[in-house]
Every structure is written in structure tokens, then in C-alpha cells.
Protein backbone atom coordinates (compact mmCIF):
# COMPACT_ATOMS: atom_id res chain seq x y z
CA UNK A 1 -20.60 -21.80 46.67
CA UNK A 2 -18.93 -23.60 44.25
CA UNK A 3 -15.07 -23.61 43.30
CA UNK A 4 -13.96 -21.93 40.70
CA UNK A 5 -12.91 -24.59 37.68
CA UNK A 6 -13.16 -22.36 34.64
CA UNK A 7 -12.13 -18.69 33.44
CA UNK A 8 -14.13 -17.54 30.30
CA UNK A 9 -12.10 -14.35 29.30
CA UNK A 10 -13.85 -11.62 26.58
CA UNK A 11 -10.92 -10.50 24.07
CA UNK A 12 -11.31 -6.69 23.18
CA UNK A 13 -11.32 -4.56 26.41
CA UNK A 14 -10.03 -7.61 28.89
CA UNK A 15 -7.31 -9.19 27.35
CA UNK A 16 -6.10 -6.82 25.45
CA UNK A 17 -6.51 -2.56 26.62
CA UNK A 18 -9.23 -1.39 24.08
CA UNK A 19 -8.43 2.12 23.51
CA UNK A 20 -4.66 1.59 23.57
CA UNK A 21 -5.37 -1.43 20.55
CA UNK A 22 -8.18 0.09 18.55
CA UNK A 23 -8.53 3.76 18.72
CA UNK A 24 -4.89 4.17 16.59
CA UNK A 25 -5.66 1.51 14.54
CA UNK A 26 -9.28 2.89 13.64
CA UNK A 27 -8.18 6.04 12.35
CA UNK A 28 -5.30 4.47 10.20
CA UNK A 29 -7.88 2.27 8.97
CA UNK A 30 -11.10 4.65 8.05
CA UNK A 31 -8.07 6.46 6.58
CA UNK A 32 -6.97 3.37 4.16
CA UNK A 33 -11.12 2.72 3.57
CA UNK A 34 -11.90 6.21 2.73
CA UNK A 35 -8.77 7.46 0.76
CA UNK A 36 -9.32 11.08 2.76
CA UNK A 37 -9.69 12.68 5.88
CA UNK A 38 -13.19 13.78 5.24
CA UNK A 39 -14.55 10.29 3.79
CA UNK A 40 -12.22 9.32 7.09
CA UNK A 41 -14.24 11.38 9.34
CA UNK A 42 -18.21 10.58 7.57
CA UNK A 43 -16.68 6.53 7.91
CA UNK A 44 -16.02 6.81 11.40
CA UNK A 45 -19.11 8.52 12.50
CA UNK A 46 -21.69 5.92 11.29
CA UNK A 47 -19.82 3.30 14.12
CA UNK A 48 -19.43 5.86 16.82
CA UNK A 49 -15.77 6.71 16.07
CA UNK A 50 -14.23 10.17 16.14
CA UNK A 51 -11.83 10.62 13.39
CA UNK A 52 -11.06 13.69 14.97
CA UNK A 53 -10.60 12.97 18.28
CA UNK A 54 -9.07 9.14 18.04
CA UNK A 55 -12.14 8.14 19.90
CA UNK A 56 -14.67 5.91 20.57
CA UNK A 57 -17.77 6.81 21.68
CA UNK A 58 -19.45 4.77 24.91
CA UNK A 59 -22.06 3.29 22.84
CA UNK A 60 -20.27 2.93 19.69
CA UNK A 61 -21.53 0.26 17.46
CA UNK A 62 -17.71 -1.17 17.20
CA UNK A 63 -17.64 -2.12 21.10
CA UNK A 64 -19.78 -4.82 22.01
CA UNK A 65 -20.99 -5.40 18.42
CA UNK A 66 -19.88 -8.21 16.11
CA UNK A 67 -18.02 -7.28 12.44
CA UNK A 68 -21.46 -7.96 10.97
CA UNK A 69 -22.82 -4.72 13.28
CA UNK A 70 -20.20 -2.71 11.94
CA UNK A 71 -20.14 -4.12 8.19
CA UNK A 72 -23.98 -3.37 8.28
CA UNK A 73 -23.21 0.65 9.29
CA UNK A 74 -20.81 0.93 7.24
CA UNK A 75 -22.40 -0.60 4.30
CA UNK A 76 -24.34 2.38 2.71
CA UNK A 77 -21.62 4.56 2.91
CA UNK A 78 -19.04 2.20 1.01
CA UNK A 79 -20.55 1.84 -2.70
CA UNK A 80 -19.54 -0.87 -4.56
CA UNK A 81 -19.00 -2.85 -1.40
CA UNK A 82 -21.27 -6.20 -0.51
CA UNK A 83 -22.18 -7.11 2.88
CA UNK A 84 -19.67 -10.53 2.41
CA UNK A 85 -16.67 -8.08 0.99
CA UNK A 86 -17.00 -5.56 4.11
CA UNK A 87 -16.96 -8.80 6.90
CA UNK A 88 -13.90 -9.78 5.00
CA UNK A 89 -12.07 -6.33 5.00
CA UNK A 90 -12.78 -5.98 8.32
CA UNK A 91 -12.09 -8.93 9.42
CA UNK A 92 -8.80 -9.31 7.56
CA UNK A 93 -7.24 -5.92 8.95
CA UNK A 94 -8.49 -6.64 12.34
CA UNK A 95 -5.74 -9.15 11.97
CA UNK A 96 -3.42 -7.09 11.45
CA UNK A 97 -3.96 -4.87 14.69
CA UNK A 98 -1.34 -4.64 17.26
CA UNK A 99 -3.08 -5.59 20.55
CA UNK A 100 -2.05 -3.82 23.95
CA UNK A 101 -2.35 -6.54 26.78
CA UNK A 102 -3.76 -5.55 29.51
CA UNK A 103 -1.61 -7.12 32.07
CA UNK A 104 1.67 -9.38 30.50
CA UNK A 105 -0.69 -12.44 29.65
CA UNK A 106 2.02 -15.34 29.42
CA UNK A 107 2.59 -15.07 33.30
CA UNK A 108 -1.19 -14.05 34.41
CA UNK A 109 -2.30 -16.76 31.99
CA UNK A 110 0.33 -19.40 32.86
CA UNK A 111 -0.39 -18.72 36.69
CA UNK A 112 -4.03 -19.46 35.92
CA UNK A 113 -3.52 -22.66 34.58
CA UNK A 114 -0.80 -23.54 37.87
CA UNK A 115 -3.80 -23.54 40.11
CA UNK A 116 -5.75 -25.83 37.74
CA UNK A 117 -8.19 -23.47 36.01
CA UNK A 118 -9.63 -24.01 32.46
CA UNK A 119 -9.52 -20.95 30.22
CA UNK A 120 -11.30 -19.72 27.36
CA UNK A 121 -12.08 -16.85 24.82
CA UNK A 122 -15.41 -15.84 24.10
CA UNK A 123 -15.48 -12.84 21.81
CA UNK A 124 -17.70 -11.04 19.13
CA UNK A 125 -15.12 -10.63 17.18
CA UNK A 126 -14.56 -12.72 14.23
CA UNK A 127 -12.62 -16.34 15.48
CA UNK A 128 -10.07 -15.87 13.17
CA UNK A 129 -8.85 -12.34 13.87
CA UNK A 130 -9.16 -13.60 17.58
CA UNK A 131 -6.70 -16.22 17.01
CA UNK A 132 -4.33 -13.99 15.33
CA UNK A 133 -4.28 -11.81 17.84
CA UNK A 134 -4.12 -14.29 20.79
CA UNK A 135 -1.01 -16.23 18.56
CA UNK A 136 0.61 -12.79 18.08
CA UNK A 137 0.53 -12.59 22.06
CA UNK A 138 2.08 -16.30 21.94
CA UNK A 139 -1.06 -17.18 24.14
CA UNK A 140 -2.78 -19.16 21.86
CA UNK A 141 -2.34 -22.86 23.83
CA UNK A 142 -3.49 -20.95 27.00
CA UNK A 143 -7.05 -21.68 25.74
CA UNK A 144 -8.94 -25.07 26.05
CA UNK A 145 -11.91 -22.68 24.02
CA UNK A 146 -11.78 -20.03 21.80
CA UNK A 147 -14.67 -18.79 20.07
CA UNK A 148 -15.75 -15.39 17.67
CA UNK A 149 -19.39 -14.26 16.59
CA UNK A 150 -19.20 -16.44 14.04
CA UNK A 151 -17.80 -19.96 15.05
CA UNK A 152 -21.45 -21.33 15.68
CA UNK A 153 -22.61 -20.67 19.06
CA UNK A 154 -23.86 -16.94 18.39
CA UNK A 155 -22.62 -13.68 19.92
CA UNK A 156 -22.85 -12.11 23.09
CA UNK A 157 -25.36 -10.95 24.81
CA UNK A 158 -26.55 -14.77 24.17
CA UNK A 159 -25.57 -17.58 25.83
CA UNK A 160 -24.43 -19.42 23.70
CA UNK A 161 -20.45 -18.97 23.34
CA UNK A 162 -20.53 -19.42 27.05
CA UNK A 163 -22.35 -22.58 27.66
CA UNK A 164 -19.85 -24.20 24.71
CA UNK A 165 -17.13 -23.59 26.82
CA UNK A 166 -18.89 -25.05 29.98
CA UNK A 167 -19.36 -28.09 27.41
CA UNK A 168 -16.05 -28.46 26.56
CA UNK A 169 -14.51 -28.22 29.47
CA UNK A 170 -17.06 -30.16 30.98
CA UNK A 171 -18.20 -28.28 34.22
CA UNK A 172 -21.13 -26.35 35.75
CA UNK A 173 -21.73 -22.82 34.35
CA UNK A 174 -22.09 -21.90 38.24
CA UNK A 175 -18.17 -22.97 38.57
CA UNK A 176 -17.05 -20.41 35.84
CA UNK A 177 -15.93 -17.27 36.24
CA UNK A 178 -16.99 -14.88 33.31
CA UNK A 179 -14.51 -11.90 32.70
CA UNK A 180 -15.53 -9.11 30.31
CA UNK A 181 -15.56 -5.22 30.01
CA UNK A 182 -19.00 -4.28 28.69
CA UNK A 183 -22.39 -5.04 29.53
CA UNK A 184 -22.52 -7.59 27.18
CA UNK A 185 -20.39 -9.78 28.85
CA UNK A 186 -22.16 -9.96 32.09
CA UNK A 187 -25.53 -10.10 30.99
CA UNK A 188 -24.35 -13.32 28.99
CA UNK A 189 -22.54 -14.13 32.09
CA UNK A 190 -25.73 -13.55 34.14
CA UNK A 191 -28.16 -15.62 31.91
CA UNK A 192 -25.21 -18.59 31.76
CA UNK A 193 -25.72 -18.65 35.56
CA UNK A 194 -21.97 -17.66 35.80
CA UNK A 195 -20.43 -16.02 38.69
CA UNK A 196 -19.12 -12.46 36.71
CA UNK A 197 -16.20 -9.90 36.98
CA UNK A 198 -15.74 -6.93 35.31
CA UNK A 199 -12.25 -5.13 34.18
CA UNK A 200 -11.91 -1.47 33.51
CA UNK A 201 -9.46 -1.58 30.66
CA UNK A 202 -12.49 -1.06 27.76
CA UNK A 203 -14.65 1.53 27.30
CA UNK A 204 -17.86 1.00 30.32
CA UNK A 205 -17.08 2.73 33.22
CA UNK A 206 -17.48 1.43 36.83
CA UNK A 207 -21.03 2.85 37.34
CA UNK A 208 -21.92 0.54 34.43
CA UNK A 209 -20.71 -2.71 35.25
CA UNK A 210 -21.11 -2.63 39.07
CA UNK A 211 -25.17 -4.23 39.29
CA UNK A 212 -24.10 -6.62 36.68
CA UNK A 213 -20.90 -8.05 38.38
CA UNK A 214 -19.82 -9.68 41.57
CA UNK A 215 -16.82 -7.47 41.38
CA UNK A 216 -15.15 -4.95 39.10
CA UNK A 217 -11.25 -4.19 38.91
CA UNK A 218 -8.70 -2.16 37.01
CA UNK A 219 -7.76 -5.13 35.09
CA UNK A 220 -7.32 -8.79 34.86
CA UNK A 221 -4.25 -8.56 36.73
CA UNK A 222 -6.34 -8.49 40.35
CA UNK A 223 -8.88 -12.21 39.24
CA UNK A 224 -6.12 -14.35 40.41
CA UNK A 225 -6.83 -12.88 44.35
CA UNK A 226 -10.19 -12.89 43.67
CA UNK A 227 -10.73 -16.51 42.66
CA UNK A 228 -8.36 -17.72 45.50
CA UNK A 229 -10.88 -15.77 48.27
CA UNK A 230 -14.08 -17.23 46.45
CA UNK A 231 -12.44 -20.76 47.02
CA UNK A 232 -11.45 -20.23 50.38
């Protein structure tokens, strides 16, 4: 088998602890959209979010999908609103989110790069929002690759984010590891001909990710053993 040369890390759910990061921040939100609790509530349903509750729901729309997925459920219910204008609202307060990591991501990131991996970011979230978030973490120069829904290579479940990286950083897809918390990842990951890991700190449960992955873990925080055994 190949060693490891590359780490291609999903964002929401990997990097950062999705529930912790979004499910606060989506009520707030809906909240600010809607101007009530009931418009609140109606909002959150059409992208599988419980107002009530401060949850998401397994499948929820706002997950794996891109901002365009949730700008185009949330479109009939905001009047007045274009498709361009909701991509931008969303986009902009994603921003402004305060993201949870997952594991302290200076050290596991920094640690990474000691034992001579490449790293990247391969999210379907927007890139900018991404790169606020990773500069607000003050990881941004961990990344030779960083790249949203809508920086030109597609979205996830496609390949296409993930070969970029493996273009850039010029190695094999078969020496890169892809990390990610939903099924979306590792089907991508599968298709790129990447070795996959899944991390419990998003929404899928174990069950889920197991037949996709070559292992699954609580979080990020337990790839660093992993990759040293596969090179062994």
C-alpha cells in the first residue's frame, strides 16, 4: 500500500464539531431571517432544522448540501428574496459563525505537517465562509488547498474538489487520506480512489459511515495513529 502523502480534511462536522457550531447559530439566524418565532420555526423546517428543539435533523438539507441546496429550500418561503440575494445572506452570516474545533487544530494540524503531510480543505460550503472560518481558527496557512462548492471543481459527492487537491499537491489520489463526517465525503473519497476515514463529530452515526470507510473515530484527534500504522 502506498504511504500516506496527503490529508484532504471536510470543514463542517471534521474540523470543526457540527452541532456545537451550527445548531446555536441556526436558530439565532432563522430568528434574524424571519423576524418571529413562528416564521423562525416554518424557516427552519423546509432545511430539516428544529427551531424548537436546536436541532438538526439526520438528513437535513443543511448537512452535506451546498448554500445553493439550502438557498433553493428556502427560496419560496422568503418573498422578495432572489436565488443570488439568499447565496449571499447565507453565505455572508455563515461567516460570522463561531466554529467549535473538534480537537485544538494548531497542534493536530502543525503535527501533521512535522511528519511531512500535505493538507487540504474540501468543503460544500461556500470558499469564502470556509476561509473565514479556518483564519478565525488562525489555521489558514495549514492548507496547501482549500476549496468550497463554488471555487470551480464542483461539490461533493463528485470528485472533483478532491482530485484538485491531488493536482496541486501533486500526488496519487491512492496516497491521500480523505477525512469527512457524512456520506458524502467518502463516497467522493471512494470514487477519487482515496483511502477514507470517518470522524464522529457531525451528524452520521457510526452505522452510517462504517461500509464507506477504512476506519471511523471520535474525532480527528485519533488520524495521526492511524496514518503512522498505515505507513508502517
Amino acid at each position: 500500500m502506498s504511504m500516506i502523502k496527503g490529508v484532504l480534511f471536510d470543514k463542517d462536522g471534521t474540523l470543526f464539531d457540527f452541532a456545537t457550531t451550527w445548531e446555536a447559530w441556526a436558530a439565532s439566524f432563522l430568528e434574524r431571517l424571519a423576524k418571529d418565532r413562528a416564521g423562525a420555526a416554518h424557516l427552519g423546517a423546509q432545511i430539516g432544522f428544529d427551531y424548537h428543539a436546536r436541532r438538526f435533523a439526520k438528513d437535513s438539507v443543511a448537512i452535506a448540501g451546498t448554500p445553493g441546496d439550502v438557498a433553493s429550500a428556502l427560496m419560496p418561503h422568503l418573498p422578495g428574496y432572489s436565488f443570488e440575494a439568499t447565496i449571499d445572506l447565507l453565505n455572508s452570516e455563515a461567516a460570522n459563525a463561531p466554529q467549535a474545533e473538534a480537537v485544538p487544530l494548531i497542534p493536530f494540524l502543525s503535527d501533521l505537517q512535522h511528519r511531512g503531510l500535505r493538507l487540504g480543505v474540501a468543503t460544500n460550503d461556500a470558499e469564502a465562509p470556509a476561509r473565514a472560518h479556518l483564519s478565525s481558527a488562525q489555521v489558514l496557512d495549514k492548507f496547501d488547498f482549500i476549496a468550497g462548492f463554488d471555487s470551480g471543481h464542483g461539490a461533493k459527492p463528485d470528485t472533483g474538489q478532491l482530485l484538485a487537491f491531488a493536482r496541486v499537491i501533486g500526488t496519487a489520489p491512492e496516497t491521500i487520506v480523505m477525512v469527512g463526517d457524512s456520506n458524502h465525503d467518502l463516497i467522493a473519497g471512494r470514487a477519487a480512489g482515496m483511502r477514507c476515514v470517518g470522524v464522529l463529530t457531525g451528524l452520521a452515526e457510526r452505522d452510517v459511515l462504517e461500509p464507506l470507510a477504512d476506519a471511523v473515530f471520535e474525532n480527528i484527534g485519533h488520524l495521526p495513529g492511524w496514518i503512522a500504522a498505515q505507513d508502517t
